[in-house]
PDB file of N, CA and C in Angstrom:
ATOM      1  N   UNK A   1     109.864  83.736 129.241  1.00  0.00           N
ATOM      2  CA  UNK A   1     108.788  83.437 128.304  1.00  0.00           C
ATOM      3  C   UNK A   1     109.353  83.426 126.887  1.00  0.00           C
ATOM      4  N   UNK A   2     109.197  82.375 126.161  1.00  0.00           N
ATOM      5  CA  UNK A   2     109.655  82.287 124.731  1.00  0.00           C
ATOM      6  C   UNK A   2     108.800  83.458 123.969  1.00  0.00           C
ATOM      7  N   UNK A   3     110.003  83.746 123.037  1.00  0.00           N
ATOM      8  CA  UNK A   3     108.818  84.705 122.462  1.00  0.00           C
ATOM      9  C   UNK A   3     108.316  84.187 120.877  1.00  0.00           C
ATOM     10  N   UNK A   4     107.082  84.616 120.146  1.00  0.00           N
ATOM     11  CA  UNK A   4     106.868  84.001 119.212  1.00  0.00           C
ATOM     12  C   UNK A   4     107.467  84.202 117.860  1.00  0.00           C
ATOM     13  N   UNK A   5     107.598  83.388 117.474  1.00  0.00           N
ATOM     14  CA  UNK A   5     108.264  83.140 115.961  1.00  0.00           C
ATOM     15  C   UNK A   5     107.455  84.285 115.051  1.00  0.00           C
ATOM     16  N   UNK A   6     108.437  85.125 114.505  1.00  0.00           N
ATOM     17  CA  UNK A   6     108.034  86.088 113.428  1.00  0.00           C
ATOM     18  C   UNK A   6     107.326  86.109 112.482  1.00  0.00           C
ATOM     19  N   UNK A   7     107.396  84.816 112.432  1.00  0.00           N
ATOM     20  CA  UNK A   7     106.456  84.256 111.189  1.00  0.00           C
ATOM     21  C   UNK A   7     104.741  83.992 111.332  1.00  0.00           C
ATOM     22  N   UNK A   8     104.649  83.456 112.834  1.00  0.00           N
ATOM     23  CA  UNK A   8     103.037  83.310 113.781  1.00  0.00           C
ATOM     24  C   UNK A   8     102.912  84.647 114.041  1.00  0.00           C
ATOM     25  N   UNK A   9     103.838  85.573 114.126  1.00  0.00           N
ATOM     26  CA  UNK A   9     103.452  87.043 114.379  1.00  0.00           C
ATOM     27  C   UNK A   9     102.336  87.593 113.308  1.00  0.00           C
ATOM     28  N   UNK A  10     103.267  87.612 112.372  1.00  0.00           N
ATOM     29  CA  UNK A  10     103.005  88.139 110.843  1.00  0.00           C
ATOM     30  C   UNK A  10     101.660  87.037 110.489  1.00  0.00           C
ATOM     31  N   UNK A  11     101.231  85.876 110.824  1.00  0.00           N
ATOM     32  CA  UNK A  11      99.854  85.596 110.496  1.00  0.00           C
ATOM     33  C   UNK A  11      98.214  86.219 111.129  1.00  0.00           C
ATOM     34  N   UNK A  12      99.160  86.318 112.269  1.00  0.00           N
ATOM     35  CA  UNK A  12      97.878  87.101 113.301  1.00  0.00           C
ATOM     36  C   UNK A  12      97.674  88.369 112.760  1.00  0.00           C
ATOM     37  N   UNK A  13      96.567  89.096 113.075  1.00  0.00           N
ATOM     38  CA  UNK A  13      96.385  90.220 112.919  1.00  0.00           C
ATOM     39  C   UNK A  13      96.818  91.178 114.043  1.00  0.00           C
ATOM     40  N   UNK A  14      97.275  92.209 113.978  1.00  0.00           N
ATOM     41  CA  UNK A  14      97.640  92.603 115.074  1.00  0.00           C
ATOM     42  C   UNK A  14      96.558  93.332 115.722  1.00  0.00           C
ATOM     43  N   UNK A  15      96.164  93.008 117.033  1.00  0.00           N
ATOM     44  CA  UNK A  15      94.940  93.436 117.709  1.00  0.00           C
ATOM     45  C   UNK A  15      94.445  94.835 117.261  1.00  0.00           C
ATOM     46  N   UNK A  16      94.066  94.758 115.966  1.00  0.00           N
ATOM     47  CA  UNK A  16      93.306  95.631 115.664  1.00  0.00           C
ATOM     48  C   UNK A  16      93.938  97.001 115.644  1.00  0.00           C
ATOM     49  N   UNK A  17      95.095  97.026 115.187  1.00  0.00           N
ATOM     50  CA  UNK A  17      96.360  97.875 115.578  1.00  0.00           C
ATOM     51  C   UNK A  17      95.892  99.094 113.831  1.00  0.00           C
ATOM     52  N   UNK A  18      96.101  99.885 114.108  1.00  0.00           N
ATOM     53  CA  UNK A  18      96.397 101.153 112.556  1.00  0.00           C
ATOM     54  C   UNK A  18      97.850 102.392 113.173  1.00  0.00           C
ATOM     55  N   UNK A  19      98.510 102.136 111.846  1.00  0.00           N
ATOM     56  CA  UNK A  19      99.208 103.203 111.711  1.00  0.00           C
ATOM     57  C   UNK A  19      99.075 104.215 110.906  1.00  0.00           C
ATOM     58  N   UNK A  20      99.206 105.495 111.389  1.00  0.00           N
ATOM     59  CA  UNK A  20      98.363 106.893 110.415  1.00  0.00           C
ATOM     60  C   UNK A  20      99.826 107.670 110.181  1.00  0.00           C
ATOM     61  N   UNK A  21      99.742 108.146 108.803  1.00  0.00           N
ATOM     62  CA  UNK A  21     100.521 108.678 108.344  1.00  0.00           C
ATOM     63  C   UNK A  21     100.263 109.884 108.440  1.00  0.00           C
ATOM     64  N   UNK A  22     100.537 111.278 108.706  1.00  0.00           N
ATOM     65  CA  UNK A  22      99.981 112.295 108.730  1.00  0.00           C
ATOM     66  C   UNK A  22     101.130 113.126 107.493  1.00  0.00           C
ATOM     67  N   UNK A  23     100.644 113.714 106.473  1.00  0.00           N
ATOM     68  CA  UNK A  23     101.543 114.371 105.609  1.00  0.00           C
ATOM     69  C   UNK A  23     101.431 115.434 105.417  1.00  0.00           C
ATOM     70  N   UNK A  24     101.777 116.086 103.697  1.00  0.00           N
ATOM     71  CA  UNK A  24     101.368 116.996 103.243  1.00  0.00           C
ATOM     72  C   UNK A  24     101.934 116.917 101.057  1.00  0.00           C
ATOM     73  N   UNK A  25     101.289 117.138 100.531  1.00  0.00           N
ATOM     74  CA  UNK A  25     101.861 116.985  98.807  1.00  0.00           C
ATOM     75  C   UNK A  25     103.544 117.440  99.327  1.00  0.00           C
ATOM     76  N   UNK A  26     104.541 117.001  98.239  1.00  0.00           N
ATOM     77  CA  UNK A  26     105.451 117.771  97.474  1.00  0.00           C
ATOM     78  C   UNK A  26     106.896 117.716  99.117  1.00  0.00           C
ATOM     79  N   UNK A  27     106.591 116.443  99.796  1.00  0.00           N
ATOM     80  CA  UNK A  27     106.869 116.528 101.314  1.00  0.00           C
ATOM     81  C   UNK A  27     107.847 115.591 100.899  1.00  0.00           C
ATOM     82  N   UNK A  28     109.094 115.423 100.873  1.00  0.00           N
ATOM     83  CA  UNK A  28     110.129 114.200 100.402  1.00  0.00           C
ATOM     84  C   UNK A  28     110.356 113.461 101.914  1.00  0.00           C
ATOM     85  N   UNK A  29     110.464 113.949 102.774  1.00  0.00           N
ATOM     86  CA  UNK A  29     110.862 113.415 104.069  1.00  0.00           C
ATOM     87  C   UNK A  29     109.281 112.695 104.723  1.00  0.00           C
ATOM     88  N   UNK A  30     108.226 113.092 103.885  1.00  0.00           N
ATOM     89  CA  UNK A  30     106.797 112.146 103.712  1.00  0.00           C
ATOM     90  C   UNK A  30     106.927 111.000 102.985  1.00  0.00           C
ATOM     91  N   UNK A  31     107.277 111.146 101.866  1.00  0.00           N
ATOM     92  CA  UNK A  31     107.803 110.169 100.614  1.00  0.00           C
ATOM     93  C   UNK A  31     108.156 109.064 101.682  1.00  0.00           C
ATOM     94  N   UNK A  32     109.624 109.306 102.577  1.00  0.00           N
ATOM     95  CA  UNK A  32     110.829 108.382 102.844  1.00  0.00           C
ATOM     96  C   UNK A  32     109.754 107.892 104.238  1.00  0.00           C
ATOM     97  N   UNK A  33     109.314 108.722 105.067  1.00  0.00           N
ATOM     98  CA  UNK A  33     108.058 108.099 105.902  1.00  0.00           C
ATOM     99  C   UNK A  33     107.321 106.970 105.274  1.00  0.00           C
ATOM    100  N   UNK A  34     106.677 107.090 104.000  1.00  0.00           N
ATOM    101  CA  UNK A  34     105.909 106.548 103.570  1.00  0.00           C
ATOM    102  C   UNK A  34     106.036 105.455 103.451  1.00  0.00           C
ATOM    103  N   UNK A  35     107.933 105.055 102.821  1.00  0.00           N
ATOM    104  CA  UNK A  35     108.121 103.759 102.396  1.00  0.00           C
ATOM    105  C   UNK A  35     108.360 102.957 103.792  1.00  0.00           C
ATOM    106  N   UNK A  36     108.823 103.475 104.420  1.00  0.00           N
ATOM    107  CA  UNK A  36     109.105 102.945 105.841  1.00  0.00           C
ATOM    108  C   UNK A  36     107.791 102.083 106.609  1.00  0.00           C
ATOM    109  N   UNK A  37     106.800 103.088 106.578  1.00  0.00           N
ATOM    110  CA  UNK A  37     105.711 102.657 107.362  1.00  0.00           C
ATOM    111  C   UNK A  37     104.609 101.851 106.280  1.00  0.00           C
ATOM    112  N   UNK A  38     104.685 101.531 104.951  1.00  0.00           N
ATOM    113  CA  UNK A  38     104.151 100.169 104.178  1.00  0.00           C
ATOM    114  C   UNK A  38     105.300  99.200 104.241  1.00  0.00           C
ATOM    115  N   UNK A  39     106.438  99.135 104.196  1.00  0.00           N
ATOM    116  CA  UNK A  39     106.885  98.342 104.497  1.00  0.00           C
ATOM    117  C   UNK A  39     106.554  97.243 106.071  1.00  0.00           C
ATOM    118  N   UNK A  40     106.643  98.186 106.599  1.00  0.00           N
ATOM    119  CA  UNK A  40     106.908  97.535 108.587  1.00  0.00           C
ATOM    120  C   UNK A  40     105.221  96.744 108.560  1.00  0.00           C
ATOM    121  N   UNK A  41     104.157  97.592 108.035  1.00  0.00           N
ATOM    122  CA  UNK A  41     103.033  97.072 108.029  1.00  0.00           C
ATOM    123  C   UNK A  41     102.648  96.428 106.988  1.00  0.00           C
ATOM    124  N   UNK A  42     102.924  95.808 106.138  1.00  0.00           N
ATOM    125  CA  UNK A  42     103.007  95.134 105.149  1.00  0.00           C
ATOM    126  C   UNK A  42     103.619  93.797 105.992  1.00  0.00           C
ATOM    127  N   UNK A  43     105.373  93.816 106.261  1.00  0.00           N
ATOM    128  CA  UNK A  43     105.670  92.700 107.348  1.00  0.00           C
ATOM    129  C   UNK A  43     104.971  92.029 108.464  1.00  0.00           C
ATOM    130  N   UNK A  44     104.016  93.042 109.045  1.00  0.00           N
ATOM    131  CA  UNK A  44     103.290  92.593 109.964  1.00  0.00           C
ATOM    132  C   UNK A  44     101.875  92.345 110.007  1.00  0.00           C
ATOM    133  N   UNK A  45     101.282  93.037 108.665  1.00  0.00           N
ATOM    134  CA  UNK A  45     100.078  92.842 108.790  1.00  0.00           C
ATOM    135  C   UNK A  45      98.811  93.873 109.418  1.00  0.00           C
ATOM    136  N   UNK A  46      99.748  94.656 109.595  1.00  0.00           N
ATOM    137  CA  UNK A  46      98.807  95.859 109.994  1.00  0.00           C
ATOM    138  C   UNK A  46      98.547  97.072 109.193  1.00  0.00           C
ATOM    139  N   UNK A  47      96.971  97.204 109.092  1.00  0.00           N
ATOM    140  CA  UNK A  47      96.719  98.879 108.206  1.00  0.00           C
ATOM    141  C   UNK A  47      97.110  99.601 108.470  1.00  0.00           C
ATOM    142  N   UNK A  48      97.651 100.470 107.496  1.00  0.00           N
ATOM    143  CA  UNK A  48      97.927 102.042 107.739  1.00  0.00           C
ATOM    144  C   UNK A  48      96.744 103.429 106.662  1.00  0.00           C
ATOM    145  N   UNK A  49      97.359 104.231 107.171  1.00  0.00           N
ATOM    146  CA  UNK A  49      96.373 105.252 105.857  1.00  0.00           C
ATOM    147  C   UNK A  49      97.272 106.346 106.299  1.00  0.00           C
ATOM    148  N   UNK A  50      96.947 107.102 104.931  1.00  0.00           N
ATOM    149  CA  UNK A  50      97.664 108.213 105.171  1.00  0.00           C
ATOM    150  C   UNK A  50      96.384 109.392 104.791  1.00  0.00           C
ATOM    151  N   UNK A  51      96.783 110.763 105.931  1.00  0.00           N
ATOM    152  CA  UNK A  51      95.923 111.633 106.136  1.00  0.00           C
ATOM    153  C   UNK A  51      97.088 113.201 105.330  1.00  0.00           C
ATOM    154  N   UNK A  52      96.119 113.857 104.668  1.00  0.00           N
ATOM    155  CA  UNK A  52      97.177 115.223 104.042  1.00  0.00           C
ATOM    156  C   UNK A  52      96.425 116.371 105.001  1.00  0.00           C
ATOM    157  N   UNK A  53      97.608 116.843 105.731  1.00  0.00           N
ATOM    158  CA  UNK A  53      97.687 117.821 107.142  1.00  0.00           C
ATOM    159  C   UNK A  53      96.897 119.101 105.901  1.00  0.00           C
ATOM    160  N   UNK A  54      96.495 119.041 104.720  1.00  0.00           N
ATOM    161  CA  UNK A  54      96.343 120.300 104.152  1.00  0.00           C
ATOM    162  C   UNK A  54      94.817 120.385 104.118  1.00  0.00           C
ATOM    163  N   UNK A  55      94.620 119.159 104.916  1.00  0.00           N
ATOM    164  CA  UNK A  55      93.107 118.765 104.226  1.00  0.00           C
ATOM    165  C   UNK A  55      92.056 118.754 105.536  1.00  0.00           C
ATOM    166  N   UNK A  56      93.003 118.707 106.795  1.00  0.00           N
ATOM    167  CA  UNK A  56      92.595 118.740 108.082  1.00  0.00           C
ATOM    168  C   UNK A  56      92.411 119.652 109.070  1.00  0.00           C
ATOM    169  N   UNK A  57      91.930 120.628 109.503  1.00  0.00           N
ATOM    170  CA  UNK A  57      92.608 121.574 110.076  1.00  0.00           C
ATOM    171  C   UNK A  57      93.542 121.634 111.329  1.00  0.00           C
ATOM    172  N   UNK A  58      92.563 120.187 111.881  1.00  0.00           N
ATOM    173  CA  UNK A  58      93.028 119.701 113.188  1.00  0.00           C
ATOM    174  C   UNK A  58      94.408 119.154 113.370  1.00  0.00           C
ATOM    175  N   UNK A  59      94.457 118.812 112.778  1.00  0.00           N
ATOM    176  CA  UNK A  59      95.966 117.721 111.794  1.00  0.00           C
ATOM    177  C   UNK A  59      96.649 118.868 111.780  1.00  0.00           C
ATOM    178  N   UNK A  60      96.503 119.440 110.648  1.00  0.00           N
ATOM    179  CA  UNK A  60      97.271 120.962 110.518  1.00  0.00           C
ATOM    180  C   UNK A  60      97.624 121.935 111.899  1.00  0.00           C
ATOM    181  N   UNK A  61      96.856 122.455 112.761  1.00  0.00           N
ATOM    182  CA  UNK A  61      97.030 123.122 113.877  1.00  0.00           C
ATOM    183  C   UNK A  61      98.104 122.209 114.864  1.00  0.00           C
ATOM    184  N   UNK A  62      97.792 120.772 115.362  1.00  0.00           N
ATOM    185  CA  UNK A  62      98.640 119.948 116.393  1.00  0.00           C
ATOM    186  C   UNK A  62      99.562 119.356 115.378  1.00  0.00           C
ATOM    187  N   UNK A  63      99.964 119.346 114.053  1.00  0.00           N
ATOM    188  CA  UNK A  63     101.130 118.770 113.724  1.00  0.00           C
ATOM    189  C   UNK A  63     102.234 119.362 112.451  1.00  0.00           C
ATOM    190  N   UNK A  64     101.688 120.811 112.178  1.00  0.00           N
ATOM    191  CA  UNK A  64     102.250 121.495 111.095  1.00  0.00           C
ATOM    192  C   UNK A  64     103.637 121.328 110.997  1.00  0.00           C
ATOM    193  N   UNK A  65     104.159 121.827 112.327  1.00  0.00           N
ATOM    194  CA  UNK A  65     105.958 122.003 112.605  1.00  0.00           C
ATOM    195  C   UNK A  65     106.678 120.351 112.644  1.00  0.00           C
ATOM    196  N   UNK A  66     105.501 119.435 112.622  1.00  0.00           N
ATOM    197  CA  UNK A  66     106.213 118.324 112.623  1.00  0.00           C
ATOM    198  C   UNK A  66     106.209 116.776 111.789  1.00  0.00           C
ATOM    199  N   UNK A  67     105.619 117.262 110.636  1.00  0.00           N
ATOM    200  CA  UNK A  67     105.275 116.682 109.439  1.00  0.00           C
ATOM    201  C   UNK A  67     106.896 116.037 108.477  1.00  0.00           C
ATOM    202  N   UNK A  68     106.271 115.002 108.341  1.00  0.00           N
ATOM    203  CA  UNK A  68     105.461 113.766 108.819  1.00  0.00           C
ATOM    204  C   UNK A  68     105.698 113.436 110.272  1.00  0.00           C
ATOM    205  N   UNK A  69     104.279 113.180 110.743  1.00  0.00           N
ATOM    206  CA  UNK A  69     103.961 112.663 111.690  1.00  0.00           C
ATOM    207  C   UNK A  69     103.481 111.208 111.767  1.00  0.00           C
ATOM    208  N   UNK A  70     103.795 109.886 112.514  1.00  0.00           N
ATOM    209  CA  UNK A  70     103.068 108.538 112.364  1.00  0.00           C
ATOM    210  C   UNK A  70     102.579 108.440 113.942  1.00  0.00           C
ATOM    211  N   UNK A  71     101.150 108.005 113.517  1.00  0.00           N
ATOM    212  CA  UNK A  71     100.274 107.871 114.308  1.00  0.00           C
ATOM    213  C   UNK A  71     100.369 106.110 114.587  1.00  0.00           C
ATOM    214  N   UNK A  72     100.250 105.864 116.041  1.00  0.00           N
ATOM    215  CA  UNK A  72      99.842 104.543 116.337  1.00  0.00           C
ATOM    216  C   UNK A  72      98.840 104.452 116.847  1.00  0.00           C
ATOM    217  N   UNK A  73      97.530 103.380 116.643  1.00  0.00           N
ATOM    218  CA  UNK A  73      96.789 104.070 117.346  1.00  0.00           C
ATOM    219  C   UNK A  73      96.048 105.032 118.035  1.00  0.00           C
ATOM    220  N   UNK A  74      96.204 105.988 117.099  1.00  0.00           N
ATOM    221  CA  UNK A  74      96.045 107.250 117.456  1.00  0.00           C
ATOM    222  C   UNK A  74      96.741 108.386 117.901  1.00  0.00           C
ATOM    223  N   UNK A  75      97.885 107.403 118.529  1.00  0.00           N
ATOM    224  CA  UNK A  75      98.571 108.233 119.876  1.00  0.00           C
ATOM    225  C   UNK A  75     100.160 108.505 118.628  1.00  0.00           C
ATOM    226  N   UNK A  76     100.802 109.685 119.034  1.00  0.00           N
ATOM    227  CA  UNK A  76     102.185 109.900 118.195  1.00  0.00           C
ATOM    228  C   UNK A  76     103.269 109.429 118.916  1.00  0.00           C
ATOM    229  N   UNK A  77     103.456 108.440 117.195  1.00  0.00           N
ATOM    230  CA  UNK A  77     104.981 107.560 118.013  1.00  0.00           C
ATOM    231  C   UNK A  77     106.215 107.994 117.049  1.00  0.00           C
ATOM    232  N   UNK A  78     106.108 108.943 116.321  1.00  0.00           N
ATOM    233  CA  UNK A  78     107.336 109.602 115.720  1.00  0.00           C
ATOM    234  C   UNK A  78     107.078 110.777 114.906  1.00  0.00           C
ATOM    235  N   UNK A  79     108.220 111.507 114.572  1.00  0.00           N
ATOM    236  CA  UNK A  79     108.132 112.711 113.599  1.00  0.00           C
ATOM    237  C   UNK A  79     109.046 112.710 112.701  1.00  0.00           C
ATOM    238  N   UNK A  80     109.053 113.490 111.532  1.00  0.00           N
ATOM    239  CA  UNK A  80     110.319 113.849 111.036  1.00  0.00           C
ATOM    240  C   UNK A  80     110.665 112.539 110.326  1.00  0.00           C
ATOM    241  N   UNK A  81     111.335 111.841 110.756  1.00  0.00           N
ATOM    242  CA  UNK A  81     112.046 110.333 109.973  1.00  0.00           C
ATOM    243  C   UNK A  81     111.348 109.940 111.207  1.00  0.00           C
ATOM    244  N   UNK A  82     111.339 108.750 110.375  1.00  0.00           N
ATOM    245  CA  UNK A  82     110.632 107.217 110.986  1.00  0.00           C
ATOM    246  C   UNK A  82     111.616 105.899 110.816  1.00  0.00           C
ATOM    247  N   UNK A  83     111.897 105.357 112.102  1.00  0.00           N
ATOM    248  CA  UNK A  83     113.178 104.803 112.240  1.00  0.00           C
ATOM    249  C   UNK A  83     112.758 102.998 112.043  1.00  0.00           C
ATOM    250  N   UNK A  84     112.476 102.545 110.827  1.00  0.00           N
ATOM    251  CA  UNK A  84     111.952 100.774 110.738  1.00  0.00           C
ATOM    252  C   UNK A  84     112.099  99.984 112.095  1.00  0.00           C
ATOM    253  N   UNK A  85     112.926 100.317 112.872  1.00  0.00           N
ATOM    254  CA  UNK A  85     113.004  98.927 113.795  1.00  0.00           C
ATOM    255  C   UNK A  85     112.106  99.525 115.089  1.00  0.00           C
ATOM    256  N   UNK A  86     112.272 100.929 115.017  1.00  0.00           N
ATOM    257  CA  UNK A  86     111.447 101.557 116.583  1.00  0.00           C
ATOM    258  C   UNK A  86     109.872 101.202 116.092  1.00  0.00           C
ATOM    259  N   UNK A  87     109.677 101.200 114.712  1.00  0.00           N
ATOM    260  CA  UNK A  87     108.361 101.147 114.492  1.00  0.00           C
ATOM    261  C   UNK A  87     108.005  99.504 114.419  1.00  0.00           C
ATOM    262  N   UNK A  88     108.390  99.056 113.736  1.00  0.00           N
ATOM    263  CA  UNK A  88     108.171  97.470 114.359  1.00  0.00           C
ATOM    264  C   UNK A  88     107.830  96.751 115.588  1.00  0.00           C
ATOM    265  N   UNK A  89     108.883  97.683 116.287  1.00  0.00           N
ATOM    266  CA  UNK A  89     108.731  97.575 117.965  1.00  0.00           C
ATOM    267  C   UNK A  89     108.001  98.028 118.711  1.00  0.00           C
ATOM    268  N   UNK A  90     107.106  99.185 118.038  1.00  0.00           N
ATOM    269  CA  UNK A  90     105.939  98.923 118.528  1.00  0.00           C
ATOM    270  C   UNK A  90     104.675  98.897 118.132  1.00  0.00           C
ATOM    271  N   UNK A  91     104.592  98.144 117.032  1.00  0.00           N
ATOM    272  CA  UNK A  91     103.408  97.193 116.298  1.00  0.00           C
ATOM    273  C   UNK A  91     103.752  95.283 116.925  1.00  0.00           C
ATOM    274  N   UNK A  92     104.885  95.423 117.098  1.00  0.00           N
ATOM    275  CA  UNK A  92     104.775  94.022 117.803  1.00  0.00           C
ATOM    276  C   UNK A  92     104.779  93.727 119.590  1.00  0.00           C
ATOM    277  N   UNK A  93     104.474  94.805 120.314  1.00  0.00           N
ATOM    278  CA  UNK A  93     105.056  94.395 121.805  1.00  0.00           C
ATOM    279  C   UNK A  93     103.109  94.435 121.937  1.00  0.00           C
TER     280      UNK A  93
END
């Protein structure tokens, strides 16, 4: 199966796809998350938001030890550093 041109990617919306940033203030390894995940979704076209773990409790209790956390869909697809091409890869499959 051919696959589609990057460019017809990046016009579509991606099925309704969000990536969640989960942080905290004064977090540098949030910072370097940050630029990573507006970039990749910026390329592709998909929202993100970012949530401060200080502000959540829930957030805070399931993700303290592992901040920054990026949310896909809800579900956690990384911690710590956020690697541009793993995250691409899966906003586009």
């Amino acid at each position: 199966m051919a696959r589609m041109s990057p460019l017809f990617r990046r016009a579509r919306p991606e099925r309704d796809r969000l990536v969640t940033l989960v942080r905290k203030p004064g977090c540098h390894l949030c910072d370097d998350a940050q630029v990573v995940v507006e970039k990749v979704c910026a390329d592709l076209g998909v929202p993100w938001e970012s949530k401060d773990i200080t502000e959540d409790r829930e957030l805070y209790d399931r993700y303290w030890e592992q901040i920054p956390v990026v949310l896909v869909d809800g579900r956690q697809h990384t911690f710590w550093r956020v690697n541009e091409d793993r995250l691409r890869a899966a906003l586009s499959d």
